[in-house]
C-alpha atoms as a PDB file:
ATOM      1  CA  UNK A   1       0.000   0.000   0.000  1.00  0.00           C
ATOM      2  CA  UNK A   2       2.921   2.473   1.150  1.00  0.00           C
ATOM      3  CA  UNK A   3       4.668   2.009  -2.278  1.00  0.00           C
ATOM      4  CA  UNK A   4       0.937   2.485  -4.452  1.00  0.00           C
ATOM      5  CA  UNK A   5       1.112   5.723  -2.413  1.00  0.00           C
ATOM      6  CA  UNK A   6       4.555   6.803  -3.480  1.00  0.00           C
ATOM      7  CA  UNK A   7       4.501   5.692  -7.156  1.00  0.00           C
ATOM      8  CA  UNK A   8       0.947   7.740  -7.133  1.00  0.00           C
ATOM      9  CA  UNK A   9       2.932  10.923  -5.338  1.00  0.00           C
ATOM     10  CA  UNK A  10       5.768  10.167  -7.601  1.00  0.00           C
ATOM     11  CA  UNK A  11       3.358   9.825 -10.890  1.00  0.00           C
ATOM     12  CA  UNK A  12       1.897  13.611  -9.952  1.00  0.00           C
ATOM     13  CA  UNK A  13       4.893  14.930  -9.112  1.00  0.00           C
ATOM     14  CA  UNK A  14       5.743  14.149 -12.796  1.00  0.00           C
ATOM     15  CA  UNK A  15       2.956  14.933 -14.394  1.00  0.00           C
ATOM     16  CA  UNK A  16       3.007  18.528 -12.663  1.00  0.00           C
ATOM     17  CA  UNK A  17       6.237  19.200 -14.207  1.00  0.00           C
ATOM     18  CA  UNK A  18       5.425  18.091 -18.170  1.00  0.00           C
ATOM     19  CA  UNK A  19       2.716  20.333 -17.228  1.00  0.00           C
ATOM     20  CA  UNK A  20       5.171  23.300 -16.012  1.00  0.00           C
ATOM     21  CA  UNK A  21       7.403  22.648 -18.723  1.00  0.00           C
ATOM     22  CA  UNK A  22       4.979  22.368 -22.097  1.00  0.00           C
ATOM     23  CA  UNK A  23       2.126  24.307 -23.108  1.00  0.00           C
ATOM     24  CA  UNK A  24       0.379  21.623 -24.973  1.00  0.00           C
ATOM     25  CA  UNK A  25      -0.231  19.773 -21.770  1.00  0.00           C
ATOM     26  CA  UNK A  26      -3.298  21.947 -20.091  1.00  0.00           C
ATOM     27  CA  UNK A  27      -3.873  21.538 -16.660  1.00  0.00           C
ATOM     28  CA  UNK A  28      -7.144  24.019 -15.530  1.00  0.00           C
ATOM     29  CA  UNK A  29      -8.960  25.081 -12.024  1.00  0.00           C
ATOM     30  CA  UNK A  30     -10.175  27.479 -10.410  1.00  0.00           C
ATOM     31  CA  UNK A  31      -7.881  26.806  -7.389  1.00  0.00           C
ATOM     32  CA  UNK A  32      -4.733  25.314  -6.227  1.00  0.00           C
ATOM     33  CA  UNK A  33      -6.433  22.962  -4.396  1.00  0.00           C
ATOM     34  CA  UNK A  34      -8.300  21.689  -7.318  1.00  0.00           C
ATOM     35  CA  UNK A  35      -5.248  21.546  -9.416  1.00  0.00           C
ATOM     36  CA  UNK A  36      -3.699  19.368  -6.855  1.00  0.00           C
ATOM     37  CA  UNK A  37      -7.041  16.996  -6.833  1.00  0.00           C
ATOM     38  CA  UNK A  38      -6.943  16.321 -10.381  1.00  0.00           C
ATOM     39  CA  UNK A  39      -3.247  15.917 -10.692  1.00  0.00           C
ATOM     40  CA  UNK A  40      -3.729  13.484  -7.791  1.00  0.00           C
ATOM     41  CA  UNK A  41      -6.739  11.559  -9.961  1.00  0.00           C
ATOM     42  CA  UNK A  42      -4.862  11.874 -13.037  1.00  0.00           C
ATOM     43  CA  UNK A  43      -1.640   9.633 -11.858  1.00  0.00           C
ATOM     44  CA  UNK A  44      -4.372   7.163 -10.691  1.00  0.00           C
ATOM     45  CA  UNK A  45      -5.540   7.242 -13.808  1.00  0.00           C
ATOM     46  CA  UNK A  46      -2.091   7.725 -15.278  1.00  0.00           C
ATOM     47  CA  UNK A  47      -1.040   4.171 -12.870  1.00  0.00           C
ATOM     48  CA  UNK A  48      -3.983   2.171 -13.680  1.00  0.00           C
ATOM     49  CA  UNK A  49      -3.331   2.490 -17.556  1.00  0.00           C
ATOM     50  CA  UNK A  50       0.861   1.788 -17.058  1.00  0.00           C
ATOM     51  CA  UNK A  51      -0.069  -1.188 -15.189  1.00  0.00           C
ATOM     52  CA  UNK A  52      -3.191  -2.736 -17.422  1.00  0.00           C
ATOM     53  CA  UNK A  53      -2.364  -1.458 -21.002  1.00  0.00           C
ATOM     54  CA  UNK A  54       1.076  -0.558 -21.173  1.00  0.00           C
ATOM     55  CA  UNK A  55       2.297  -4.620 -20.670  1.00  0.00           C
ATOM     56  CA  UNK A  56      -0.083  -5.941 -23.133  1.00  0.00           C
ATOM     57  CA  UNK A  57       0.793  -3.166 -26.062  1.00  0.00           C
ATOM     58  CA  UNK A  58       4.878  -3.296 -24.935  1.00  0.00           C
ATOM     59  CA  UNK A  59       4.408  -7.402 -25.876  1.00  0.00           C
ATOM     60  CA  UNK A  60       2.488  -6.501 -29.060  1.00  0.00           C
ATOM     61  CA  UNK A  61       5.294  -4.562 -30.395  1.00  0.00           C
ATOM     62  CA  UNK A  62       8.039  -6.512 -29.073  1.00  0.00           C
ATOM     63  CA  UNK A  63       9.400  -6.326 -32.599  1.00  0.00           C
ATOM     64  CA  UNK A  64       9.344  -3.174 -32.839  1.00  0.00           C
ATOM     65  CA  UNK A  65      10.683  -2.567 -29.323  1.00  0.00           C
ATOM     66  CA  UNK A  66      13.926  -5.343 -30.402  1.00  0.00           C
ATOM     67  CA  UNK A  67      14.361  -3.393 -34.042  1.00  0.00           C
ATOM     68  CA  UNK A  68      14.475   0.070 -32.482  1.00  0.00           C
ATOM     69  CA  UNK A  69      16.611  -1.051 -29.398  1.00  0.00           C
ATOM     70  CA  UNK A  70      13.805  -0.287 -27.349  1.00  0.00           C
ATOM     71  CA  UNK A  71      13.504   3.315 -28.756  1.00  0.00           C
ATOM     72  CA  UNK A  72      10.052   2.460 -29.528  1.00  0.00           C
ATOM     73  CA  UNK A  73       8.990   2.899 -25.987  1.00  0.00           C
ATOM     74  CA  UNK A  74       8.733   6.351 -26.079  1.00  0.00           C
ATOM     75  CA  UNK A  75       6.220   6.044 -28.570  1.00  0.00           C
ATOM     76  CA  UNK A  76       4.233   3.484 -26.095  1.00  0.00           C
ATOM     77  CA  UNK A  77       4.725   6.241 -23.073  1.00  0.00           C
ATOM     78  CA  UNK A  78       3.594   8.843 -25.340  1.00  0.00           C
ATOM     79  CA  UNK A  79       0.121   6.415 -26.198  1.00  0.00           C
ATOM     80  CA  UNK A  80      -0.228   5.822 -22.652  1.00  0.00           C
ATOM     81  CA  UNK A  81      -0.392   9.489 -21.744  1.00  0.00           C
ATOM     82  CA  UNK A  82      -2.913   9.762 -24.487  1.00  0.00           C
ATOM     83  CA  UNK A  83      -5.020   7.175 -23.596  1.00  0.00           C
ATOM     84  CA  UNK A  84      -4.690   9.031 -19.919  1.00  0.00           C
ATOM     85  CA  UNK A  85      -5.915  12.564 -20.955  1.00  0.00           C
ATOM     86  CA  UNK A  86      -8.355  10.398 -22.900  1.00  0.00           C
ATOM     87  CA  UNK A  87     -10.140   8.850 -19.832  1.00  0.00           C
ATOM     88  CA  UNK A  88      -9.472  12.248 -17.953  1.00  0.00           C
ATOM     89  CA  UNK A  89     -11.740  13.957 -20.481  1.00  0.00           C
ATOM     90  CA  UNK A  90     -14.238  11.190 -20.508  1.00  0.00           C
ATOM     91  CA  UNK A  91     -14.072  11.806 -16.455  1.00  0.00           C
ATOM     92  CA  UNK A  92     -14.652  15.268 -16.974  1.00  0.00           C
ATOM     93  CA  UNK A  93     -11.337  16.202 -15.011  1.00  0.00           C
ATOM     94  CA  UNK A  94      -9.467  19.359 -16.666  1.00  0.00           C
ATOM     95  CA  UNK A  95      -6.602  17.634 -17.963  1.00  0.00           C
ATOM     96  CA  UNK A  96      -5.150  17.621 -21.781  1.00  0.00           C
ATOM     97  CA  UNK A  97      -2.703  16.868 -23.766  1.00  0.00           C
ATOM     98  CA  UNK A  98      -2.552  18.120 -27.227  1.00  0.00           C
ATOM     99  CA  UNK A  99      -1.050  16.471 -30.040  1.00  0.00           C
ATOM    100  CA  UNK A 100       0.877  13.079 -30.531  1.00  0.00           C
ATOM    101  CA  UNK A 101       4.497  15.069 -30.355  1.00  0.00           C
ATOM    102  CA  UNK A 102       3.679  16.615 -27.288  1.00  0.00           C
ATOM    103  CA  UNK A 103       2.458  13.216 -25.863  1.00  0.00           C
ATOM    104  CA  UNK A 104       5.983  11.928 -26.843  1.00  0.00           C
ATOM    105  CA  UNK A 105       8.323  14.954 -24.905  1.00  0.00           C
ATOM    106  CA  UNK A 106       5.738  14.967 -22.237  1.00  0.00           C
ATOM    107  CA  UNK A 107       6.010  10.998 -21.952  1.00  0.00           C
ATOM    108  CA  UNK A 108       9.858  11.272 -21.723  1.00  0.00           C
ATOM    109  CA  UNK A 109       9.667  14.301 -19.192  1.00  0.00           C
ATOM    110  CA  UNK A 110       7.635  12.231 -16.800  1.00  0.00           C
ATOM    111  CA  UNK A 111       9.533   9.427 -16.958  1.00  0.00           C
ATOM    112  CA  UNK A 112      12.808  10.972 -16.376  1.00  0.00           C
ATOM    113  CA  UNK A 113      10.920  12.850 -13.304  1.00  0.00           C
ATOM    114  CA  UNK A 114       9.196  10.113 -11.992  1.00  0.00           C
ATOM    115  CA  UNK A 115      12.201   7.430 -11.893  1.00  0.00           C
ATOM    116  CA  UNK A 116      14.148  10.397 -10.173  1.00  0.00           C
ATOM    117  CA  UNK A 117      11.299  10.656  -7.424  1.00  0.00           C
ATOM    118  CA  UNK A 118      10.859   7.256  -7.012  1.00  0.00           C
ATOM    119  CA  UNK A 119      14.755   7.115  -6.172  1.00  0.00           C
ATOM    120  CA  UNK A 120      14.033   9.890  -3.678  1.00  0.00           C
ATOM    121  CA  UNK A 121      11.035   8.589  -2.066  1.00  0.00           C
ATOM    122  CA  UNK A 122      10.963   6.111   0.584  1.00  0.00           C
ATOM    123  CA  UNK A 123       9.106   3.177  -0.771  1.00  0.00           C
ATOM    124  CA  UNK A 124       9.686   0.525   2.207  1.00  0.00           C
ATOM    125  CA  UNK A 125      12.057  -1.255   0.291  1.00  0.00           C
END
């Protein structure tokens, strides 16, 4: 449970900074507080995709994955954080990402920021 909780704080963390750092990734409210609730929702949302989807499409294009020398999974990051402001739309929660290219740098951003906070988080490990 303590580690769901820091790969969550970890995932928001991340997603707060592709959002700081490109203006194709939209993230709206009326307060801080609300900002803070959907980023929160958003790397549930963000978590629950990584974990269901992202396994079953990475062994789909394993072929892809071995001929690019597993360049190819920025391209499955960048789908994953499509499919995420997908369901956040669907949920009505006032997150966006615009465009496939953005999806891409915003995928690597958050990766790079979430594998450094998960390295700074305690996890219980």
């Amino acid at each position: 449970m303590k580690n769901f909780v820091v790969k969550t704080i970890a995932n928001a963390g991340a997603l707060a900074v592709a959002v700081w750092l490109l203006d194709k990734i939209t993230l709206t409210g009326d307060s801080t507080g609300k900002k803070v609730g959907t980023l929160v929702l958003v790397a549930l949302i963000f978590g629950v995709v990584n974990f269901l989807v992202k396994p079953i499409v990475k062994l789909l294009s394993l072929p892809l994955l071995i001929l690019t020398l597993g360049l190819f999974t920025l391209i499955v990051n960048a789908l994953m954080l499509l499919l995420t402001s997908w369901f956040a739309d669907k949920l009505d929660l006032s997150f966006h990402v615009e465009g496939f290219w953005t999806a891409v740098v915003g995928g690597l951003i958050i990766s790079i920021v979430s594998w450094a906070l998960n390295l700074a988080l305690p996890d219980g490990d």
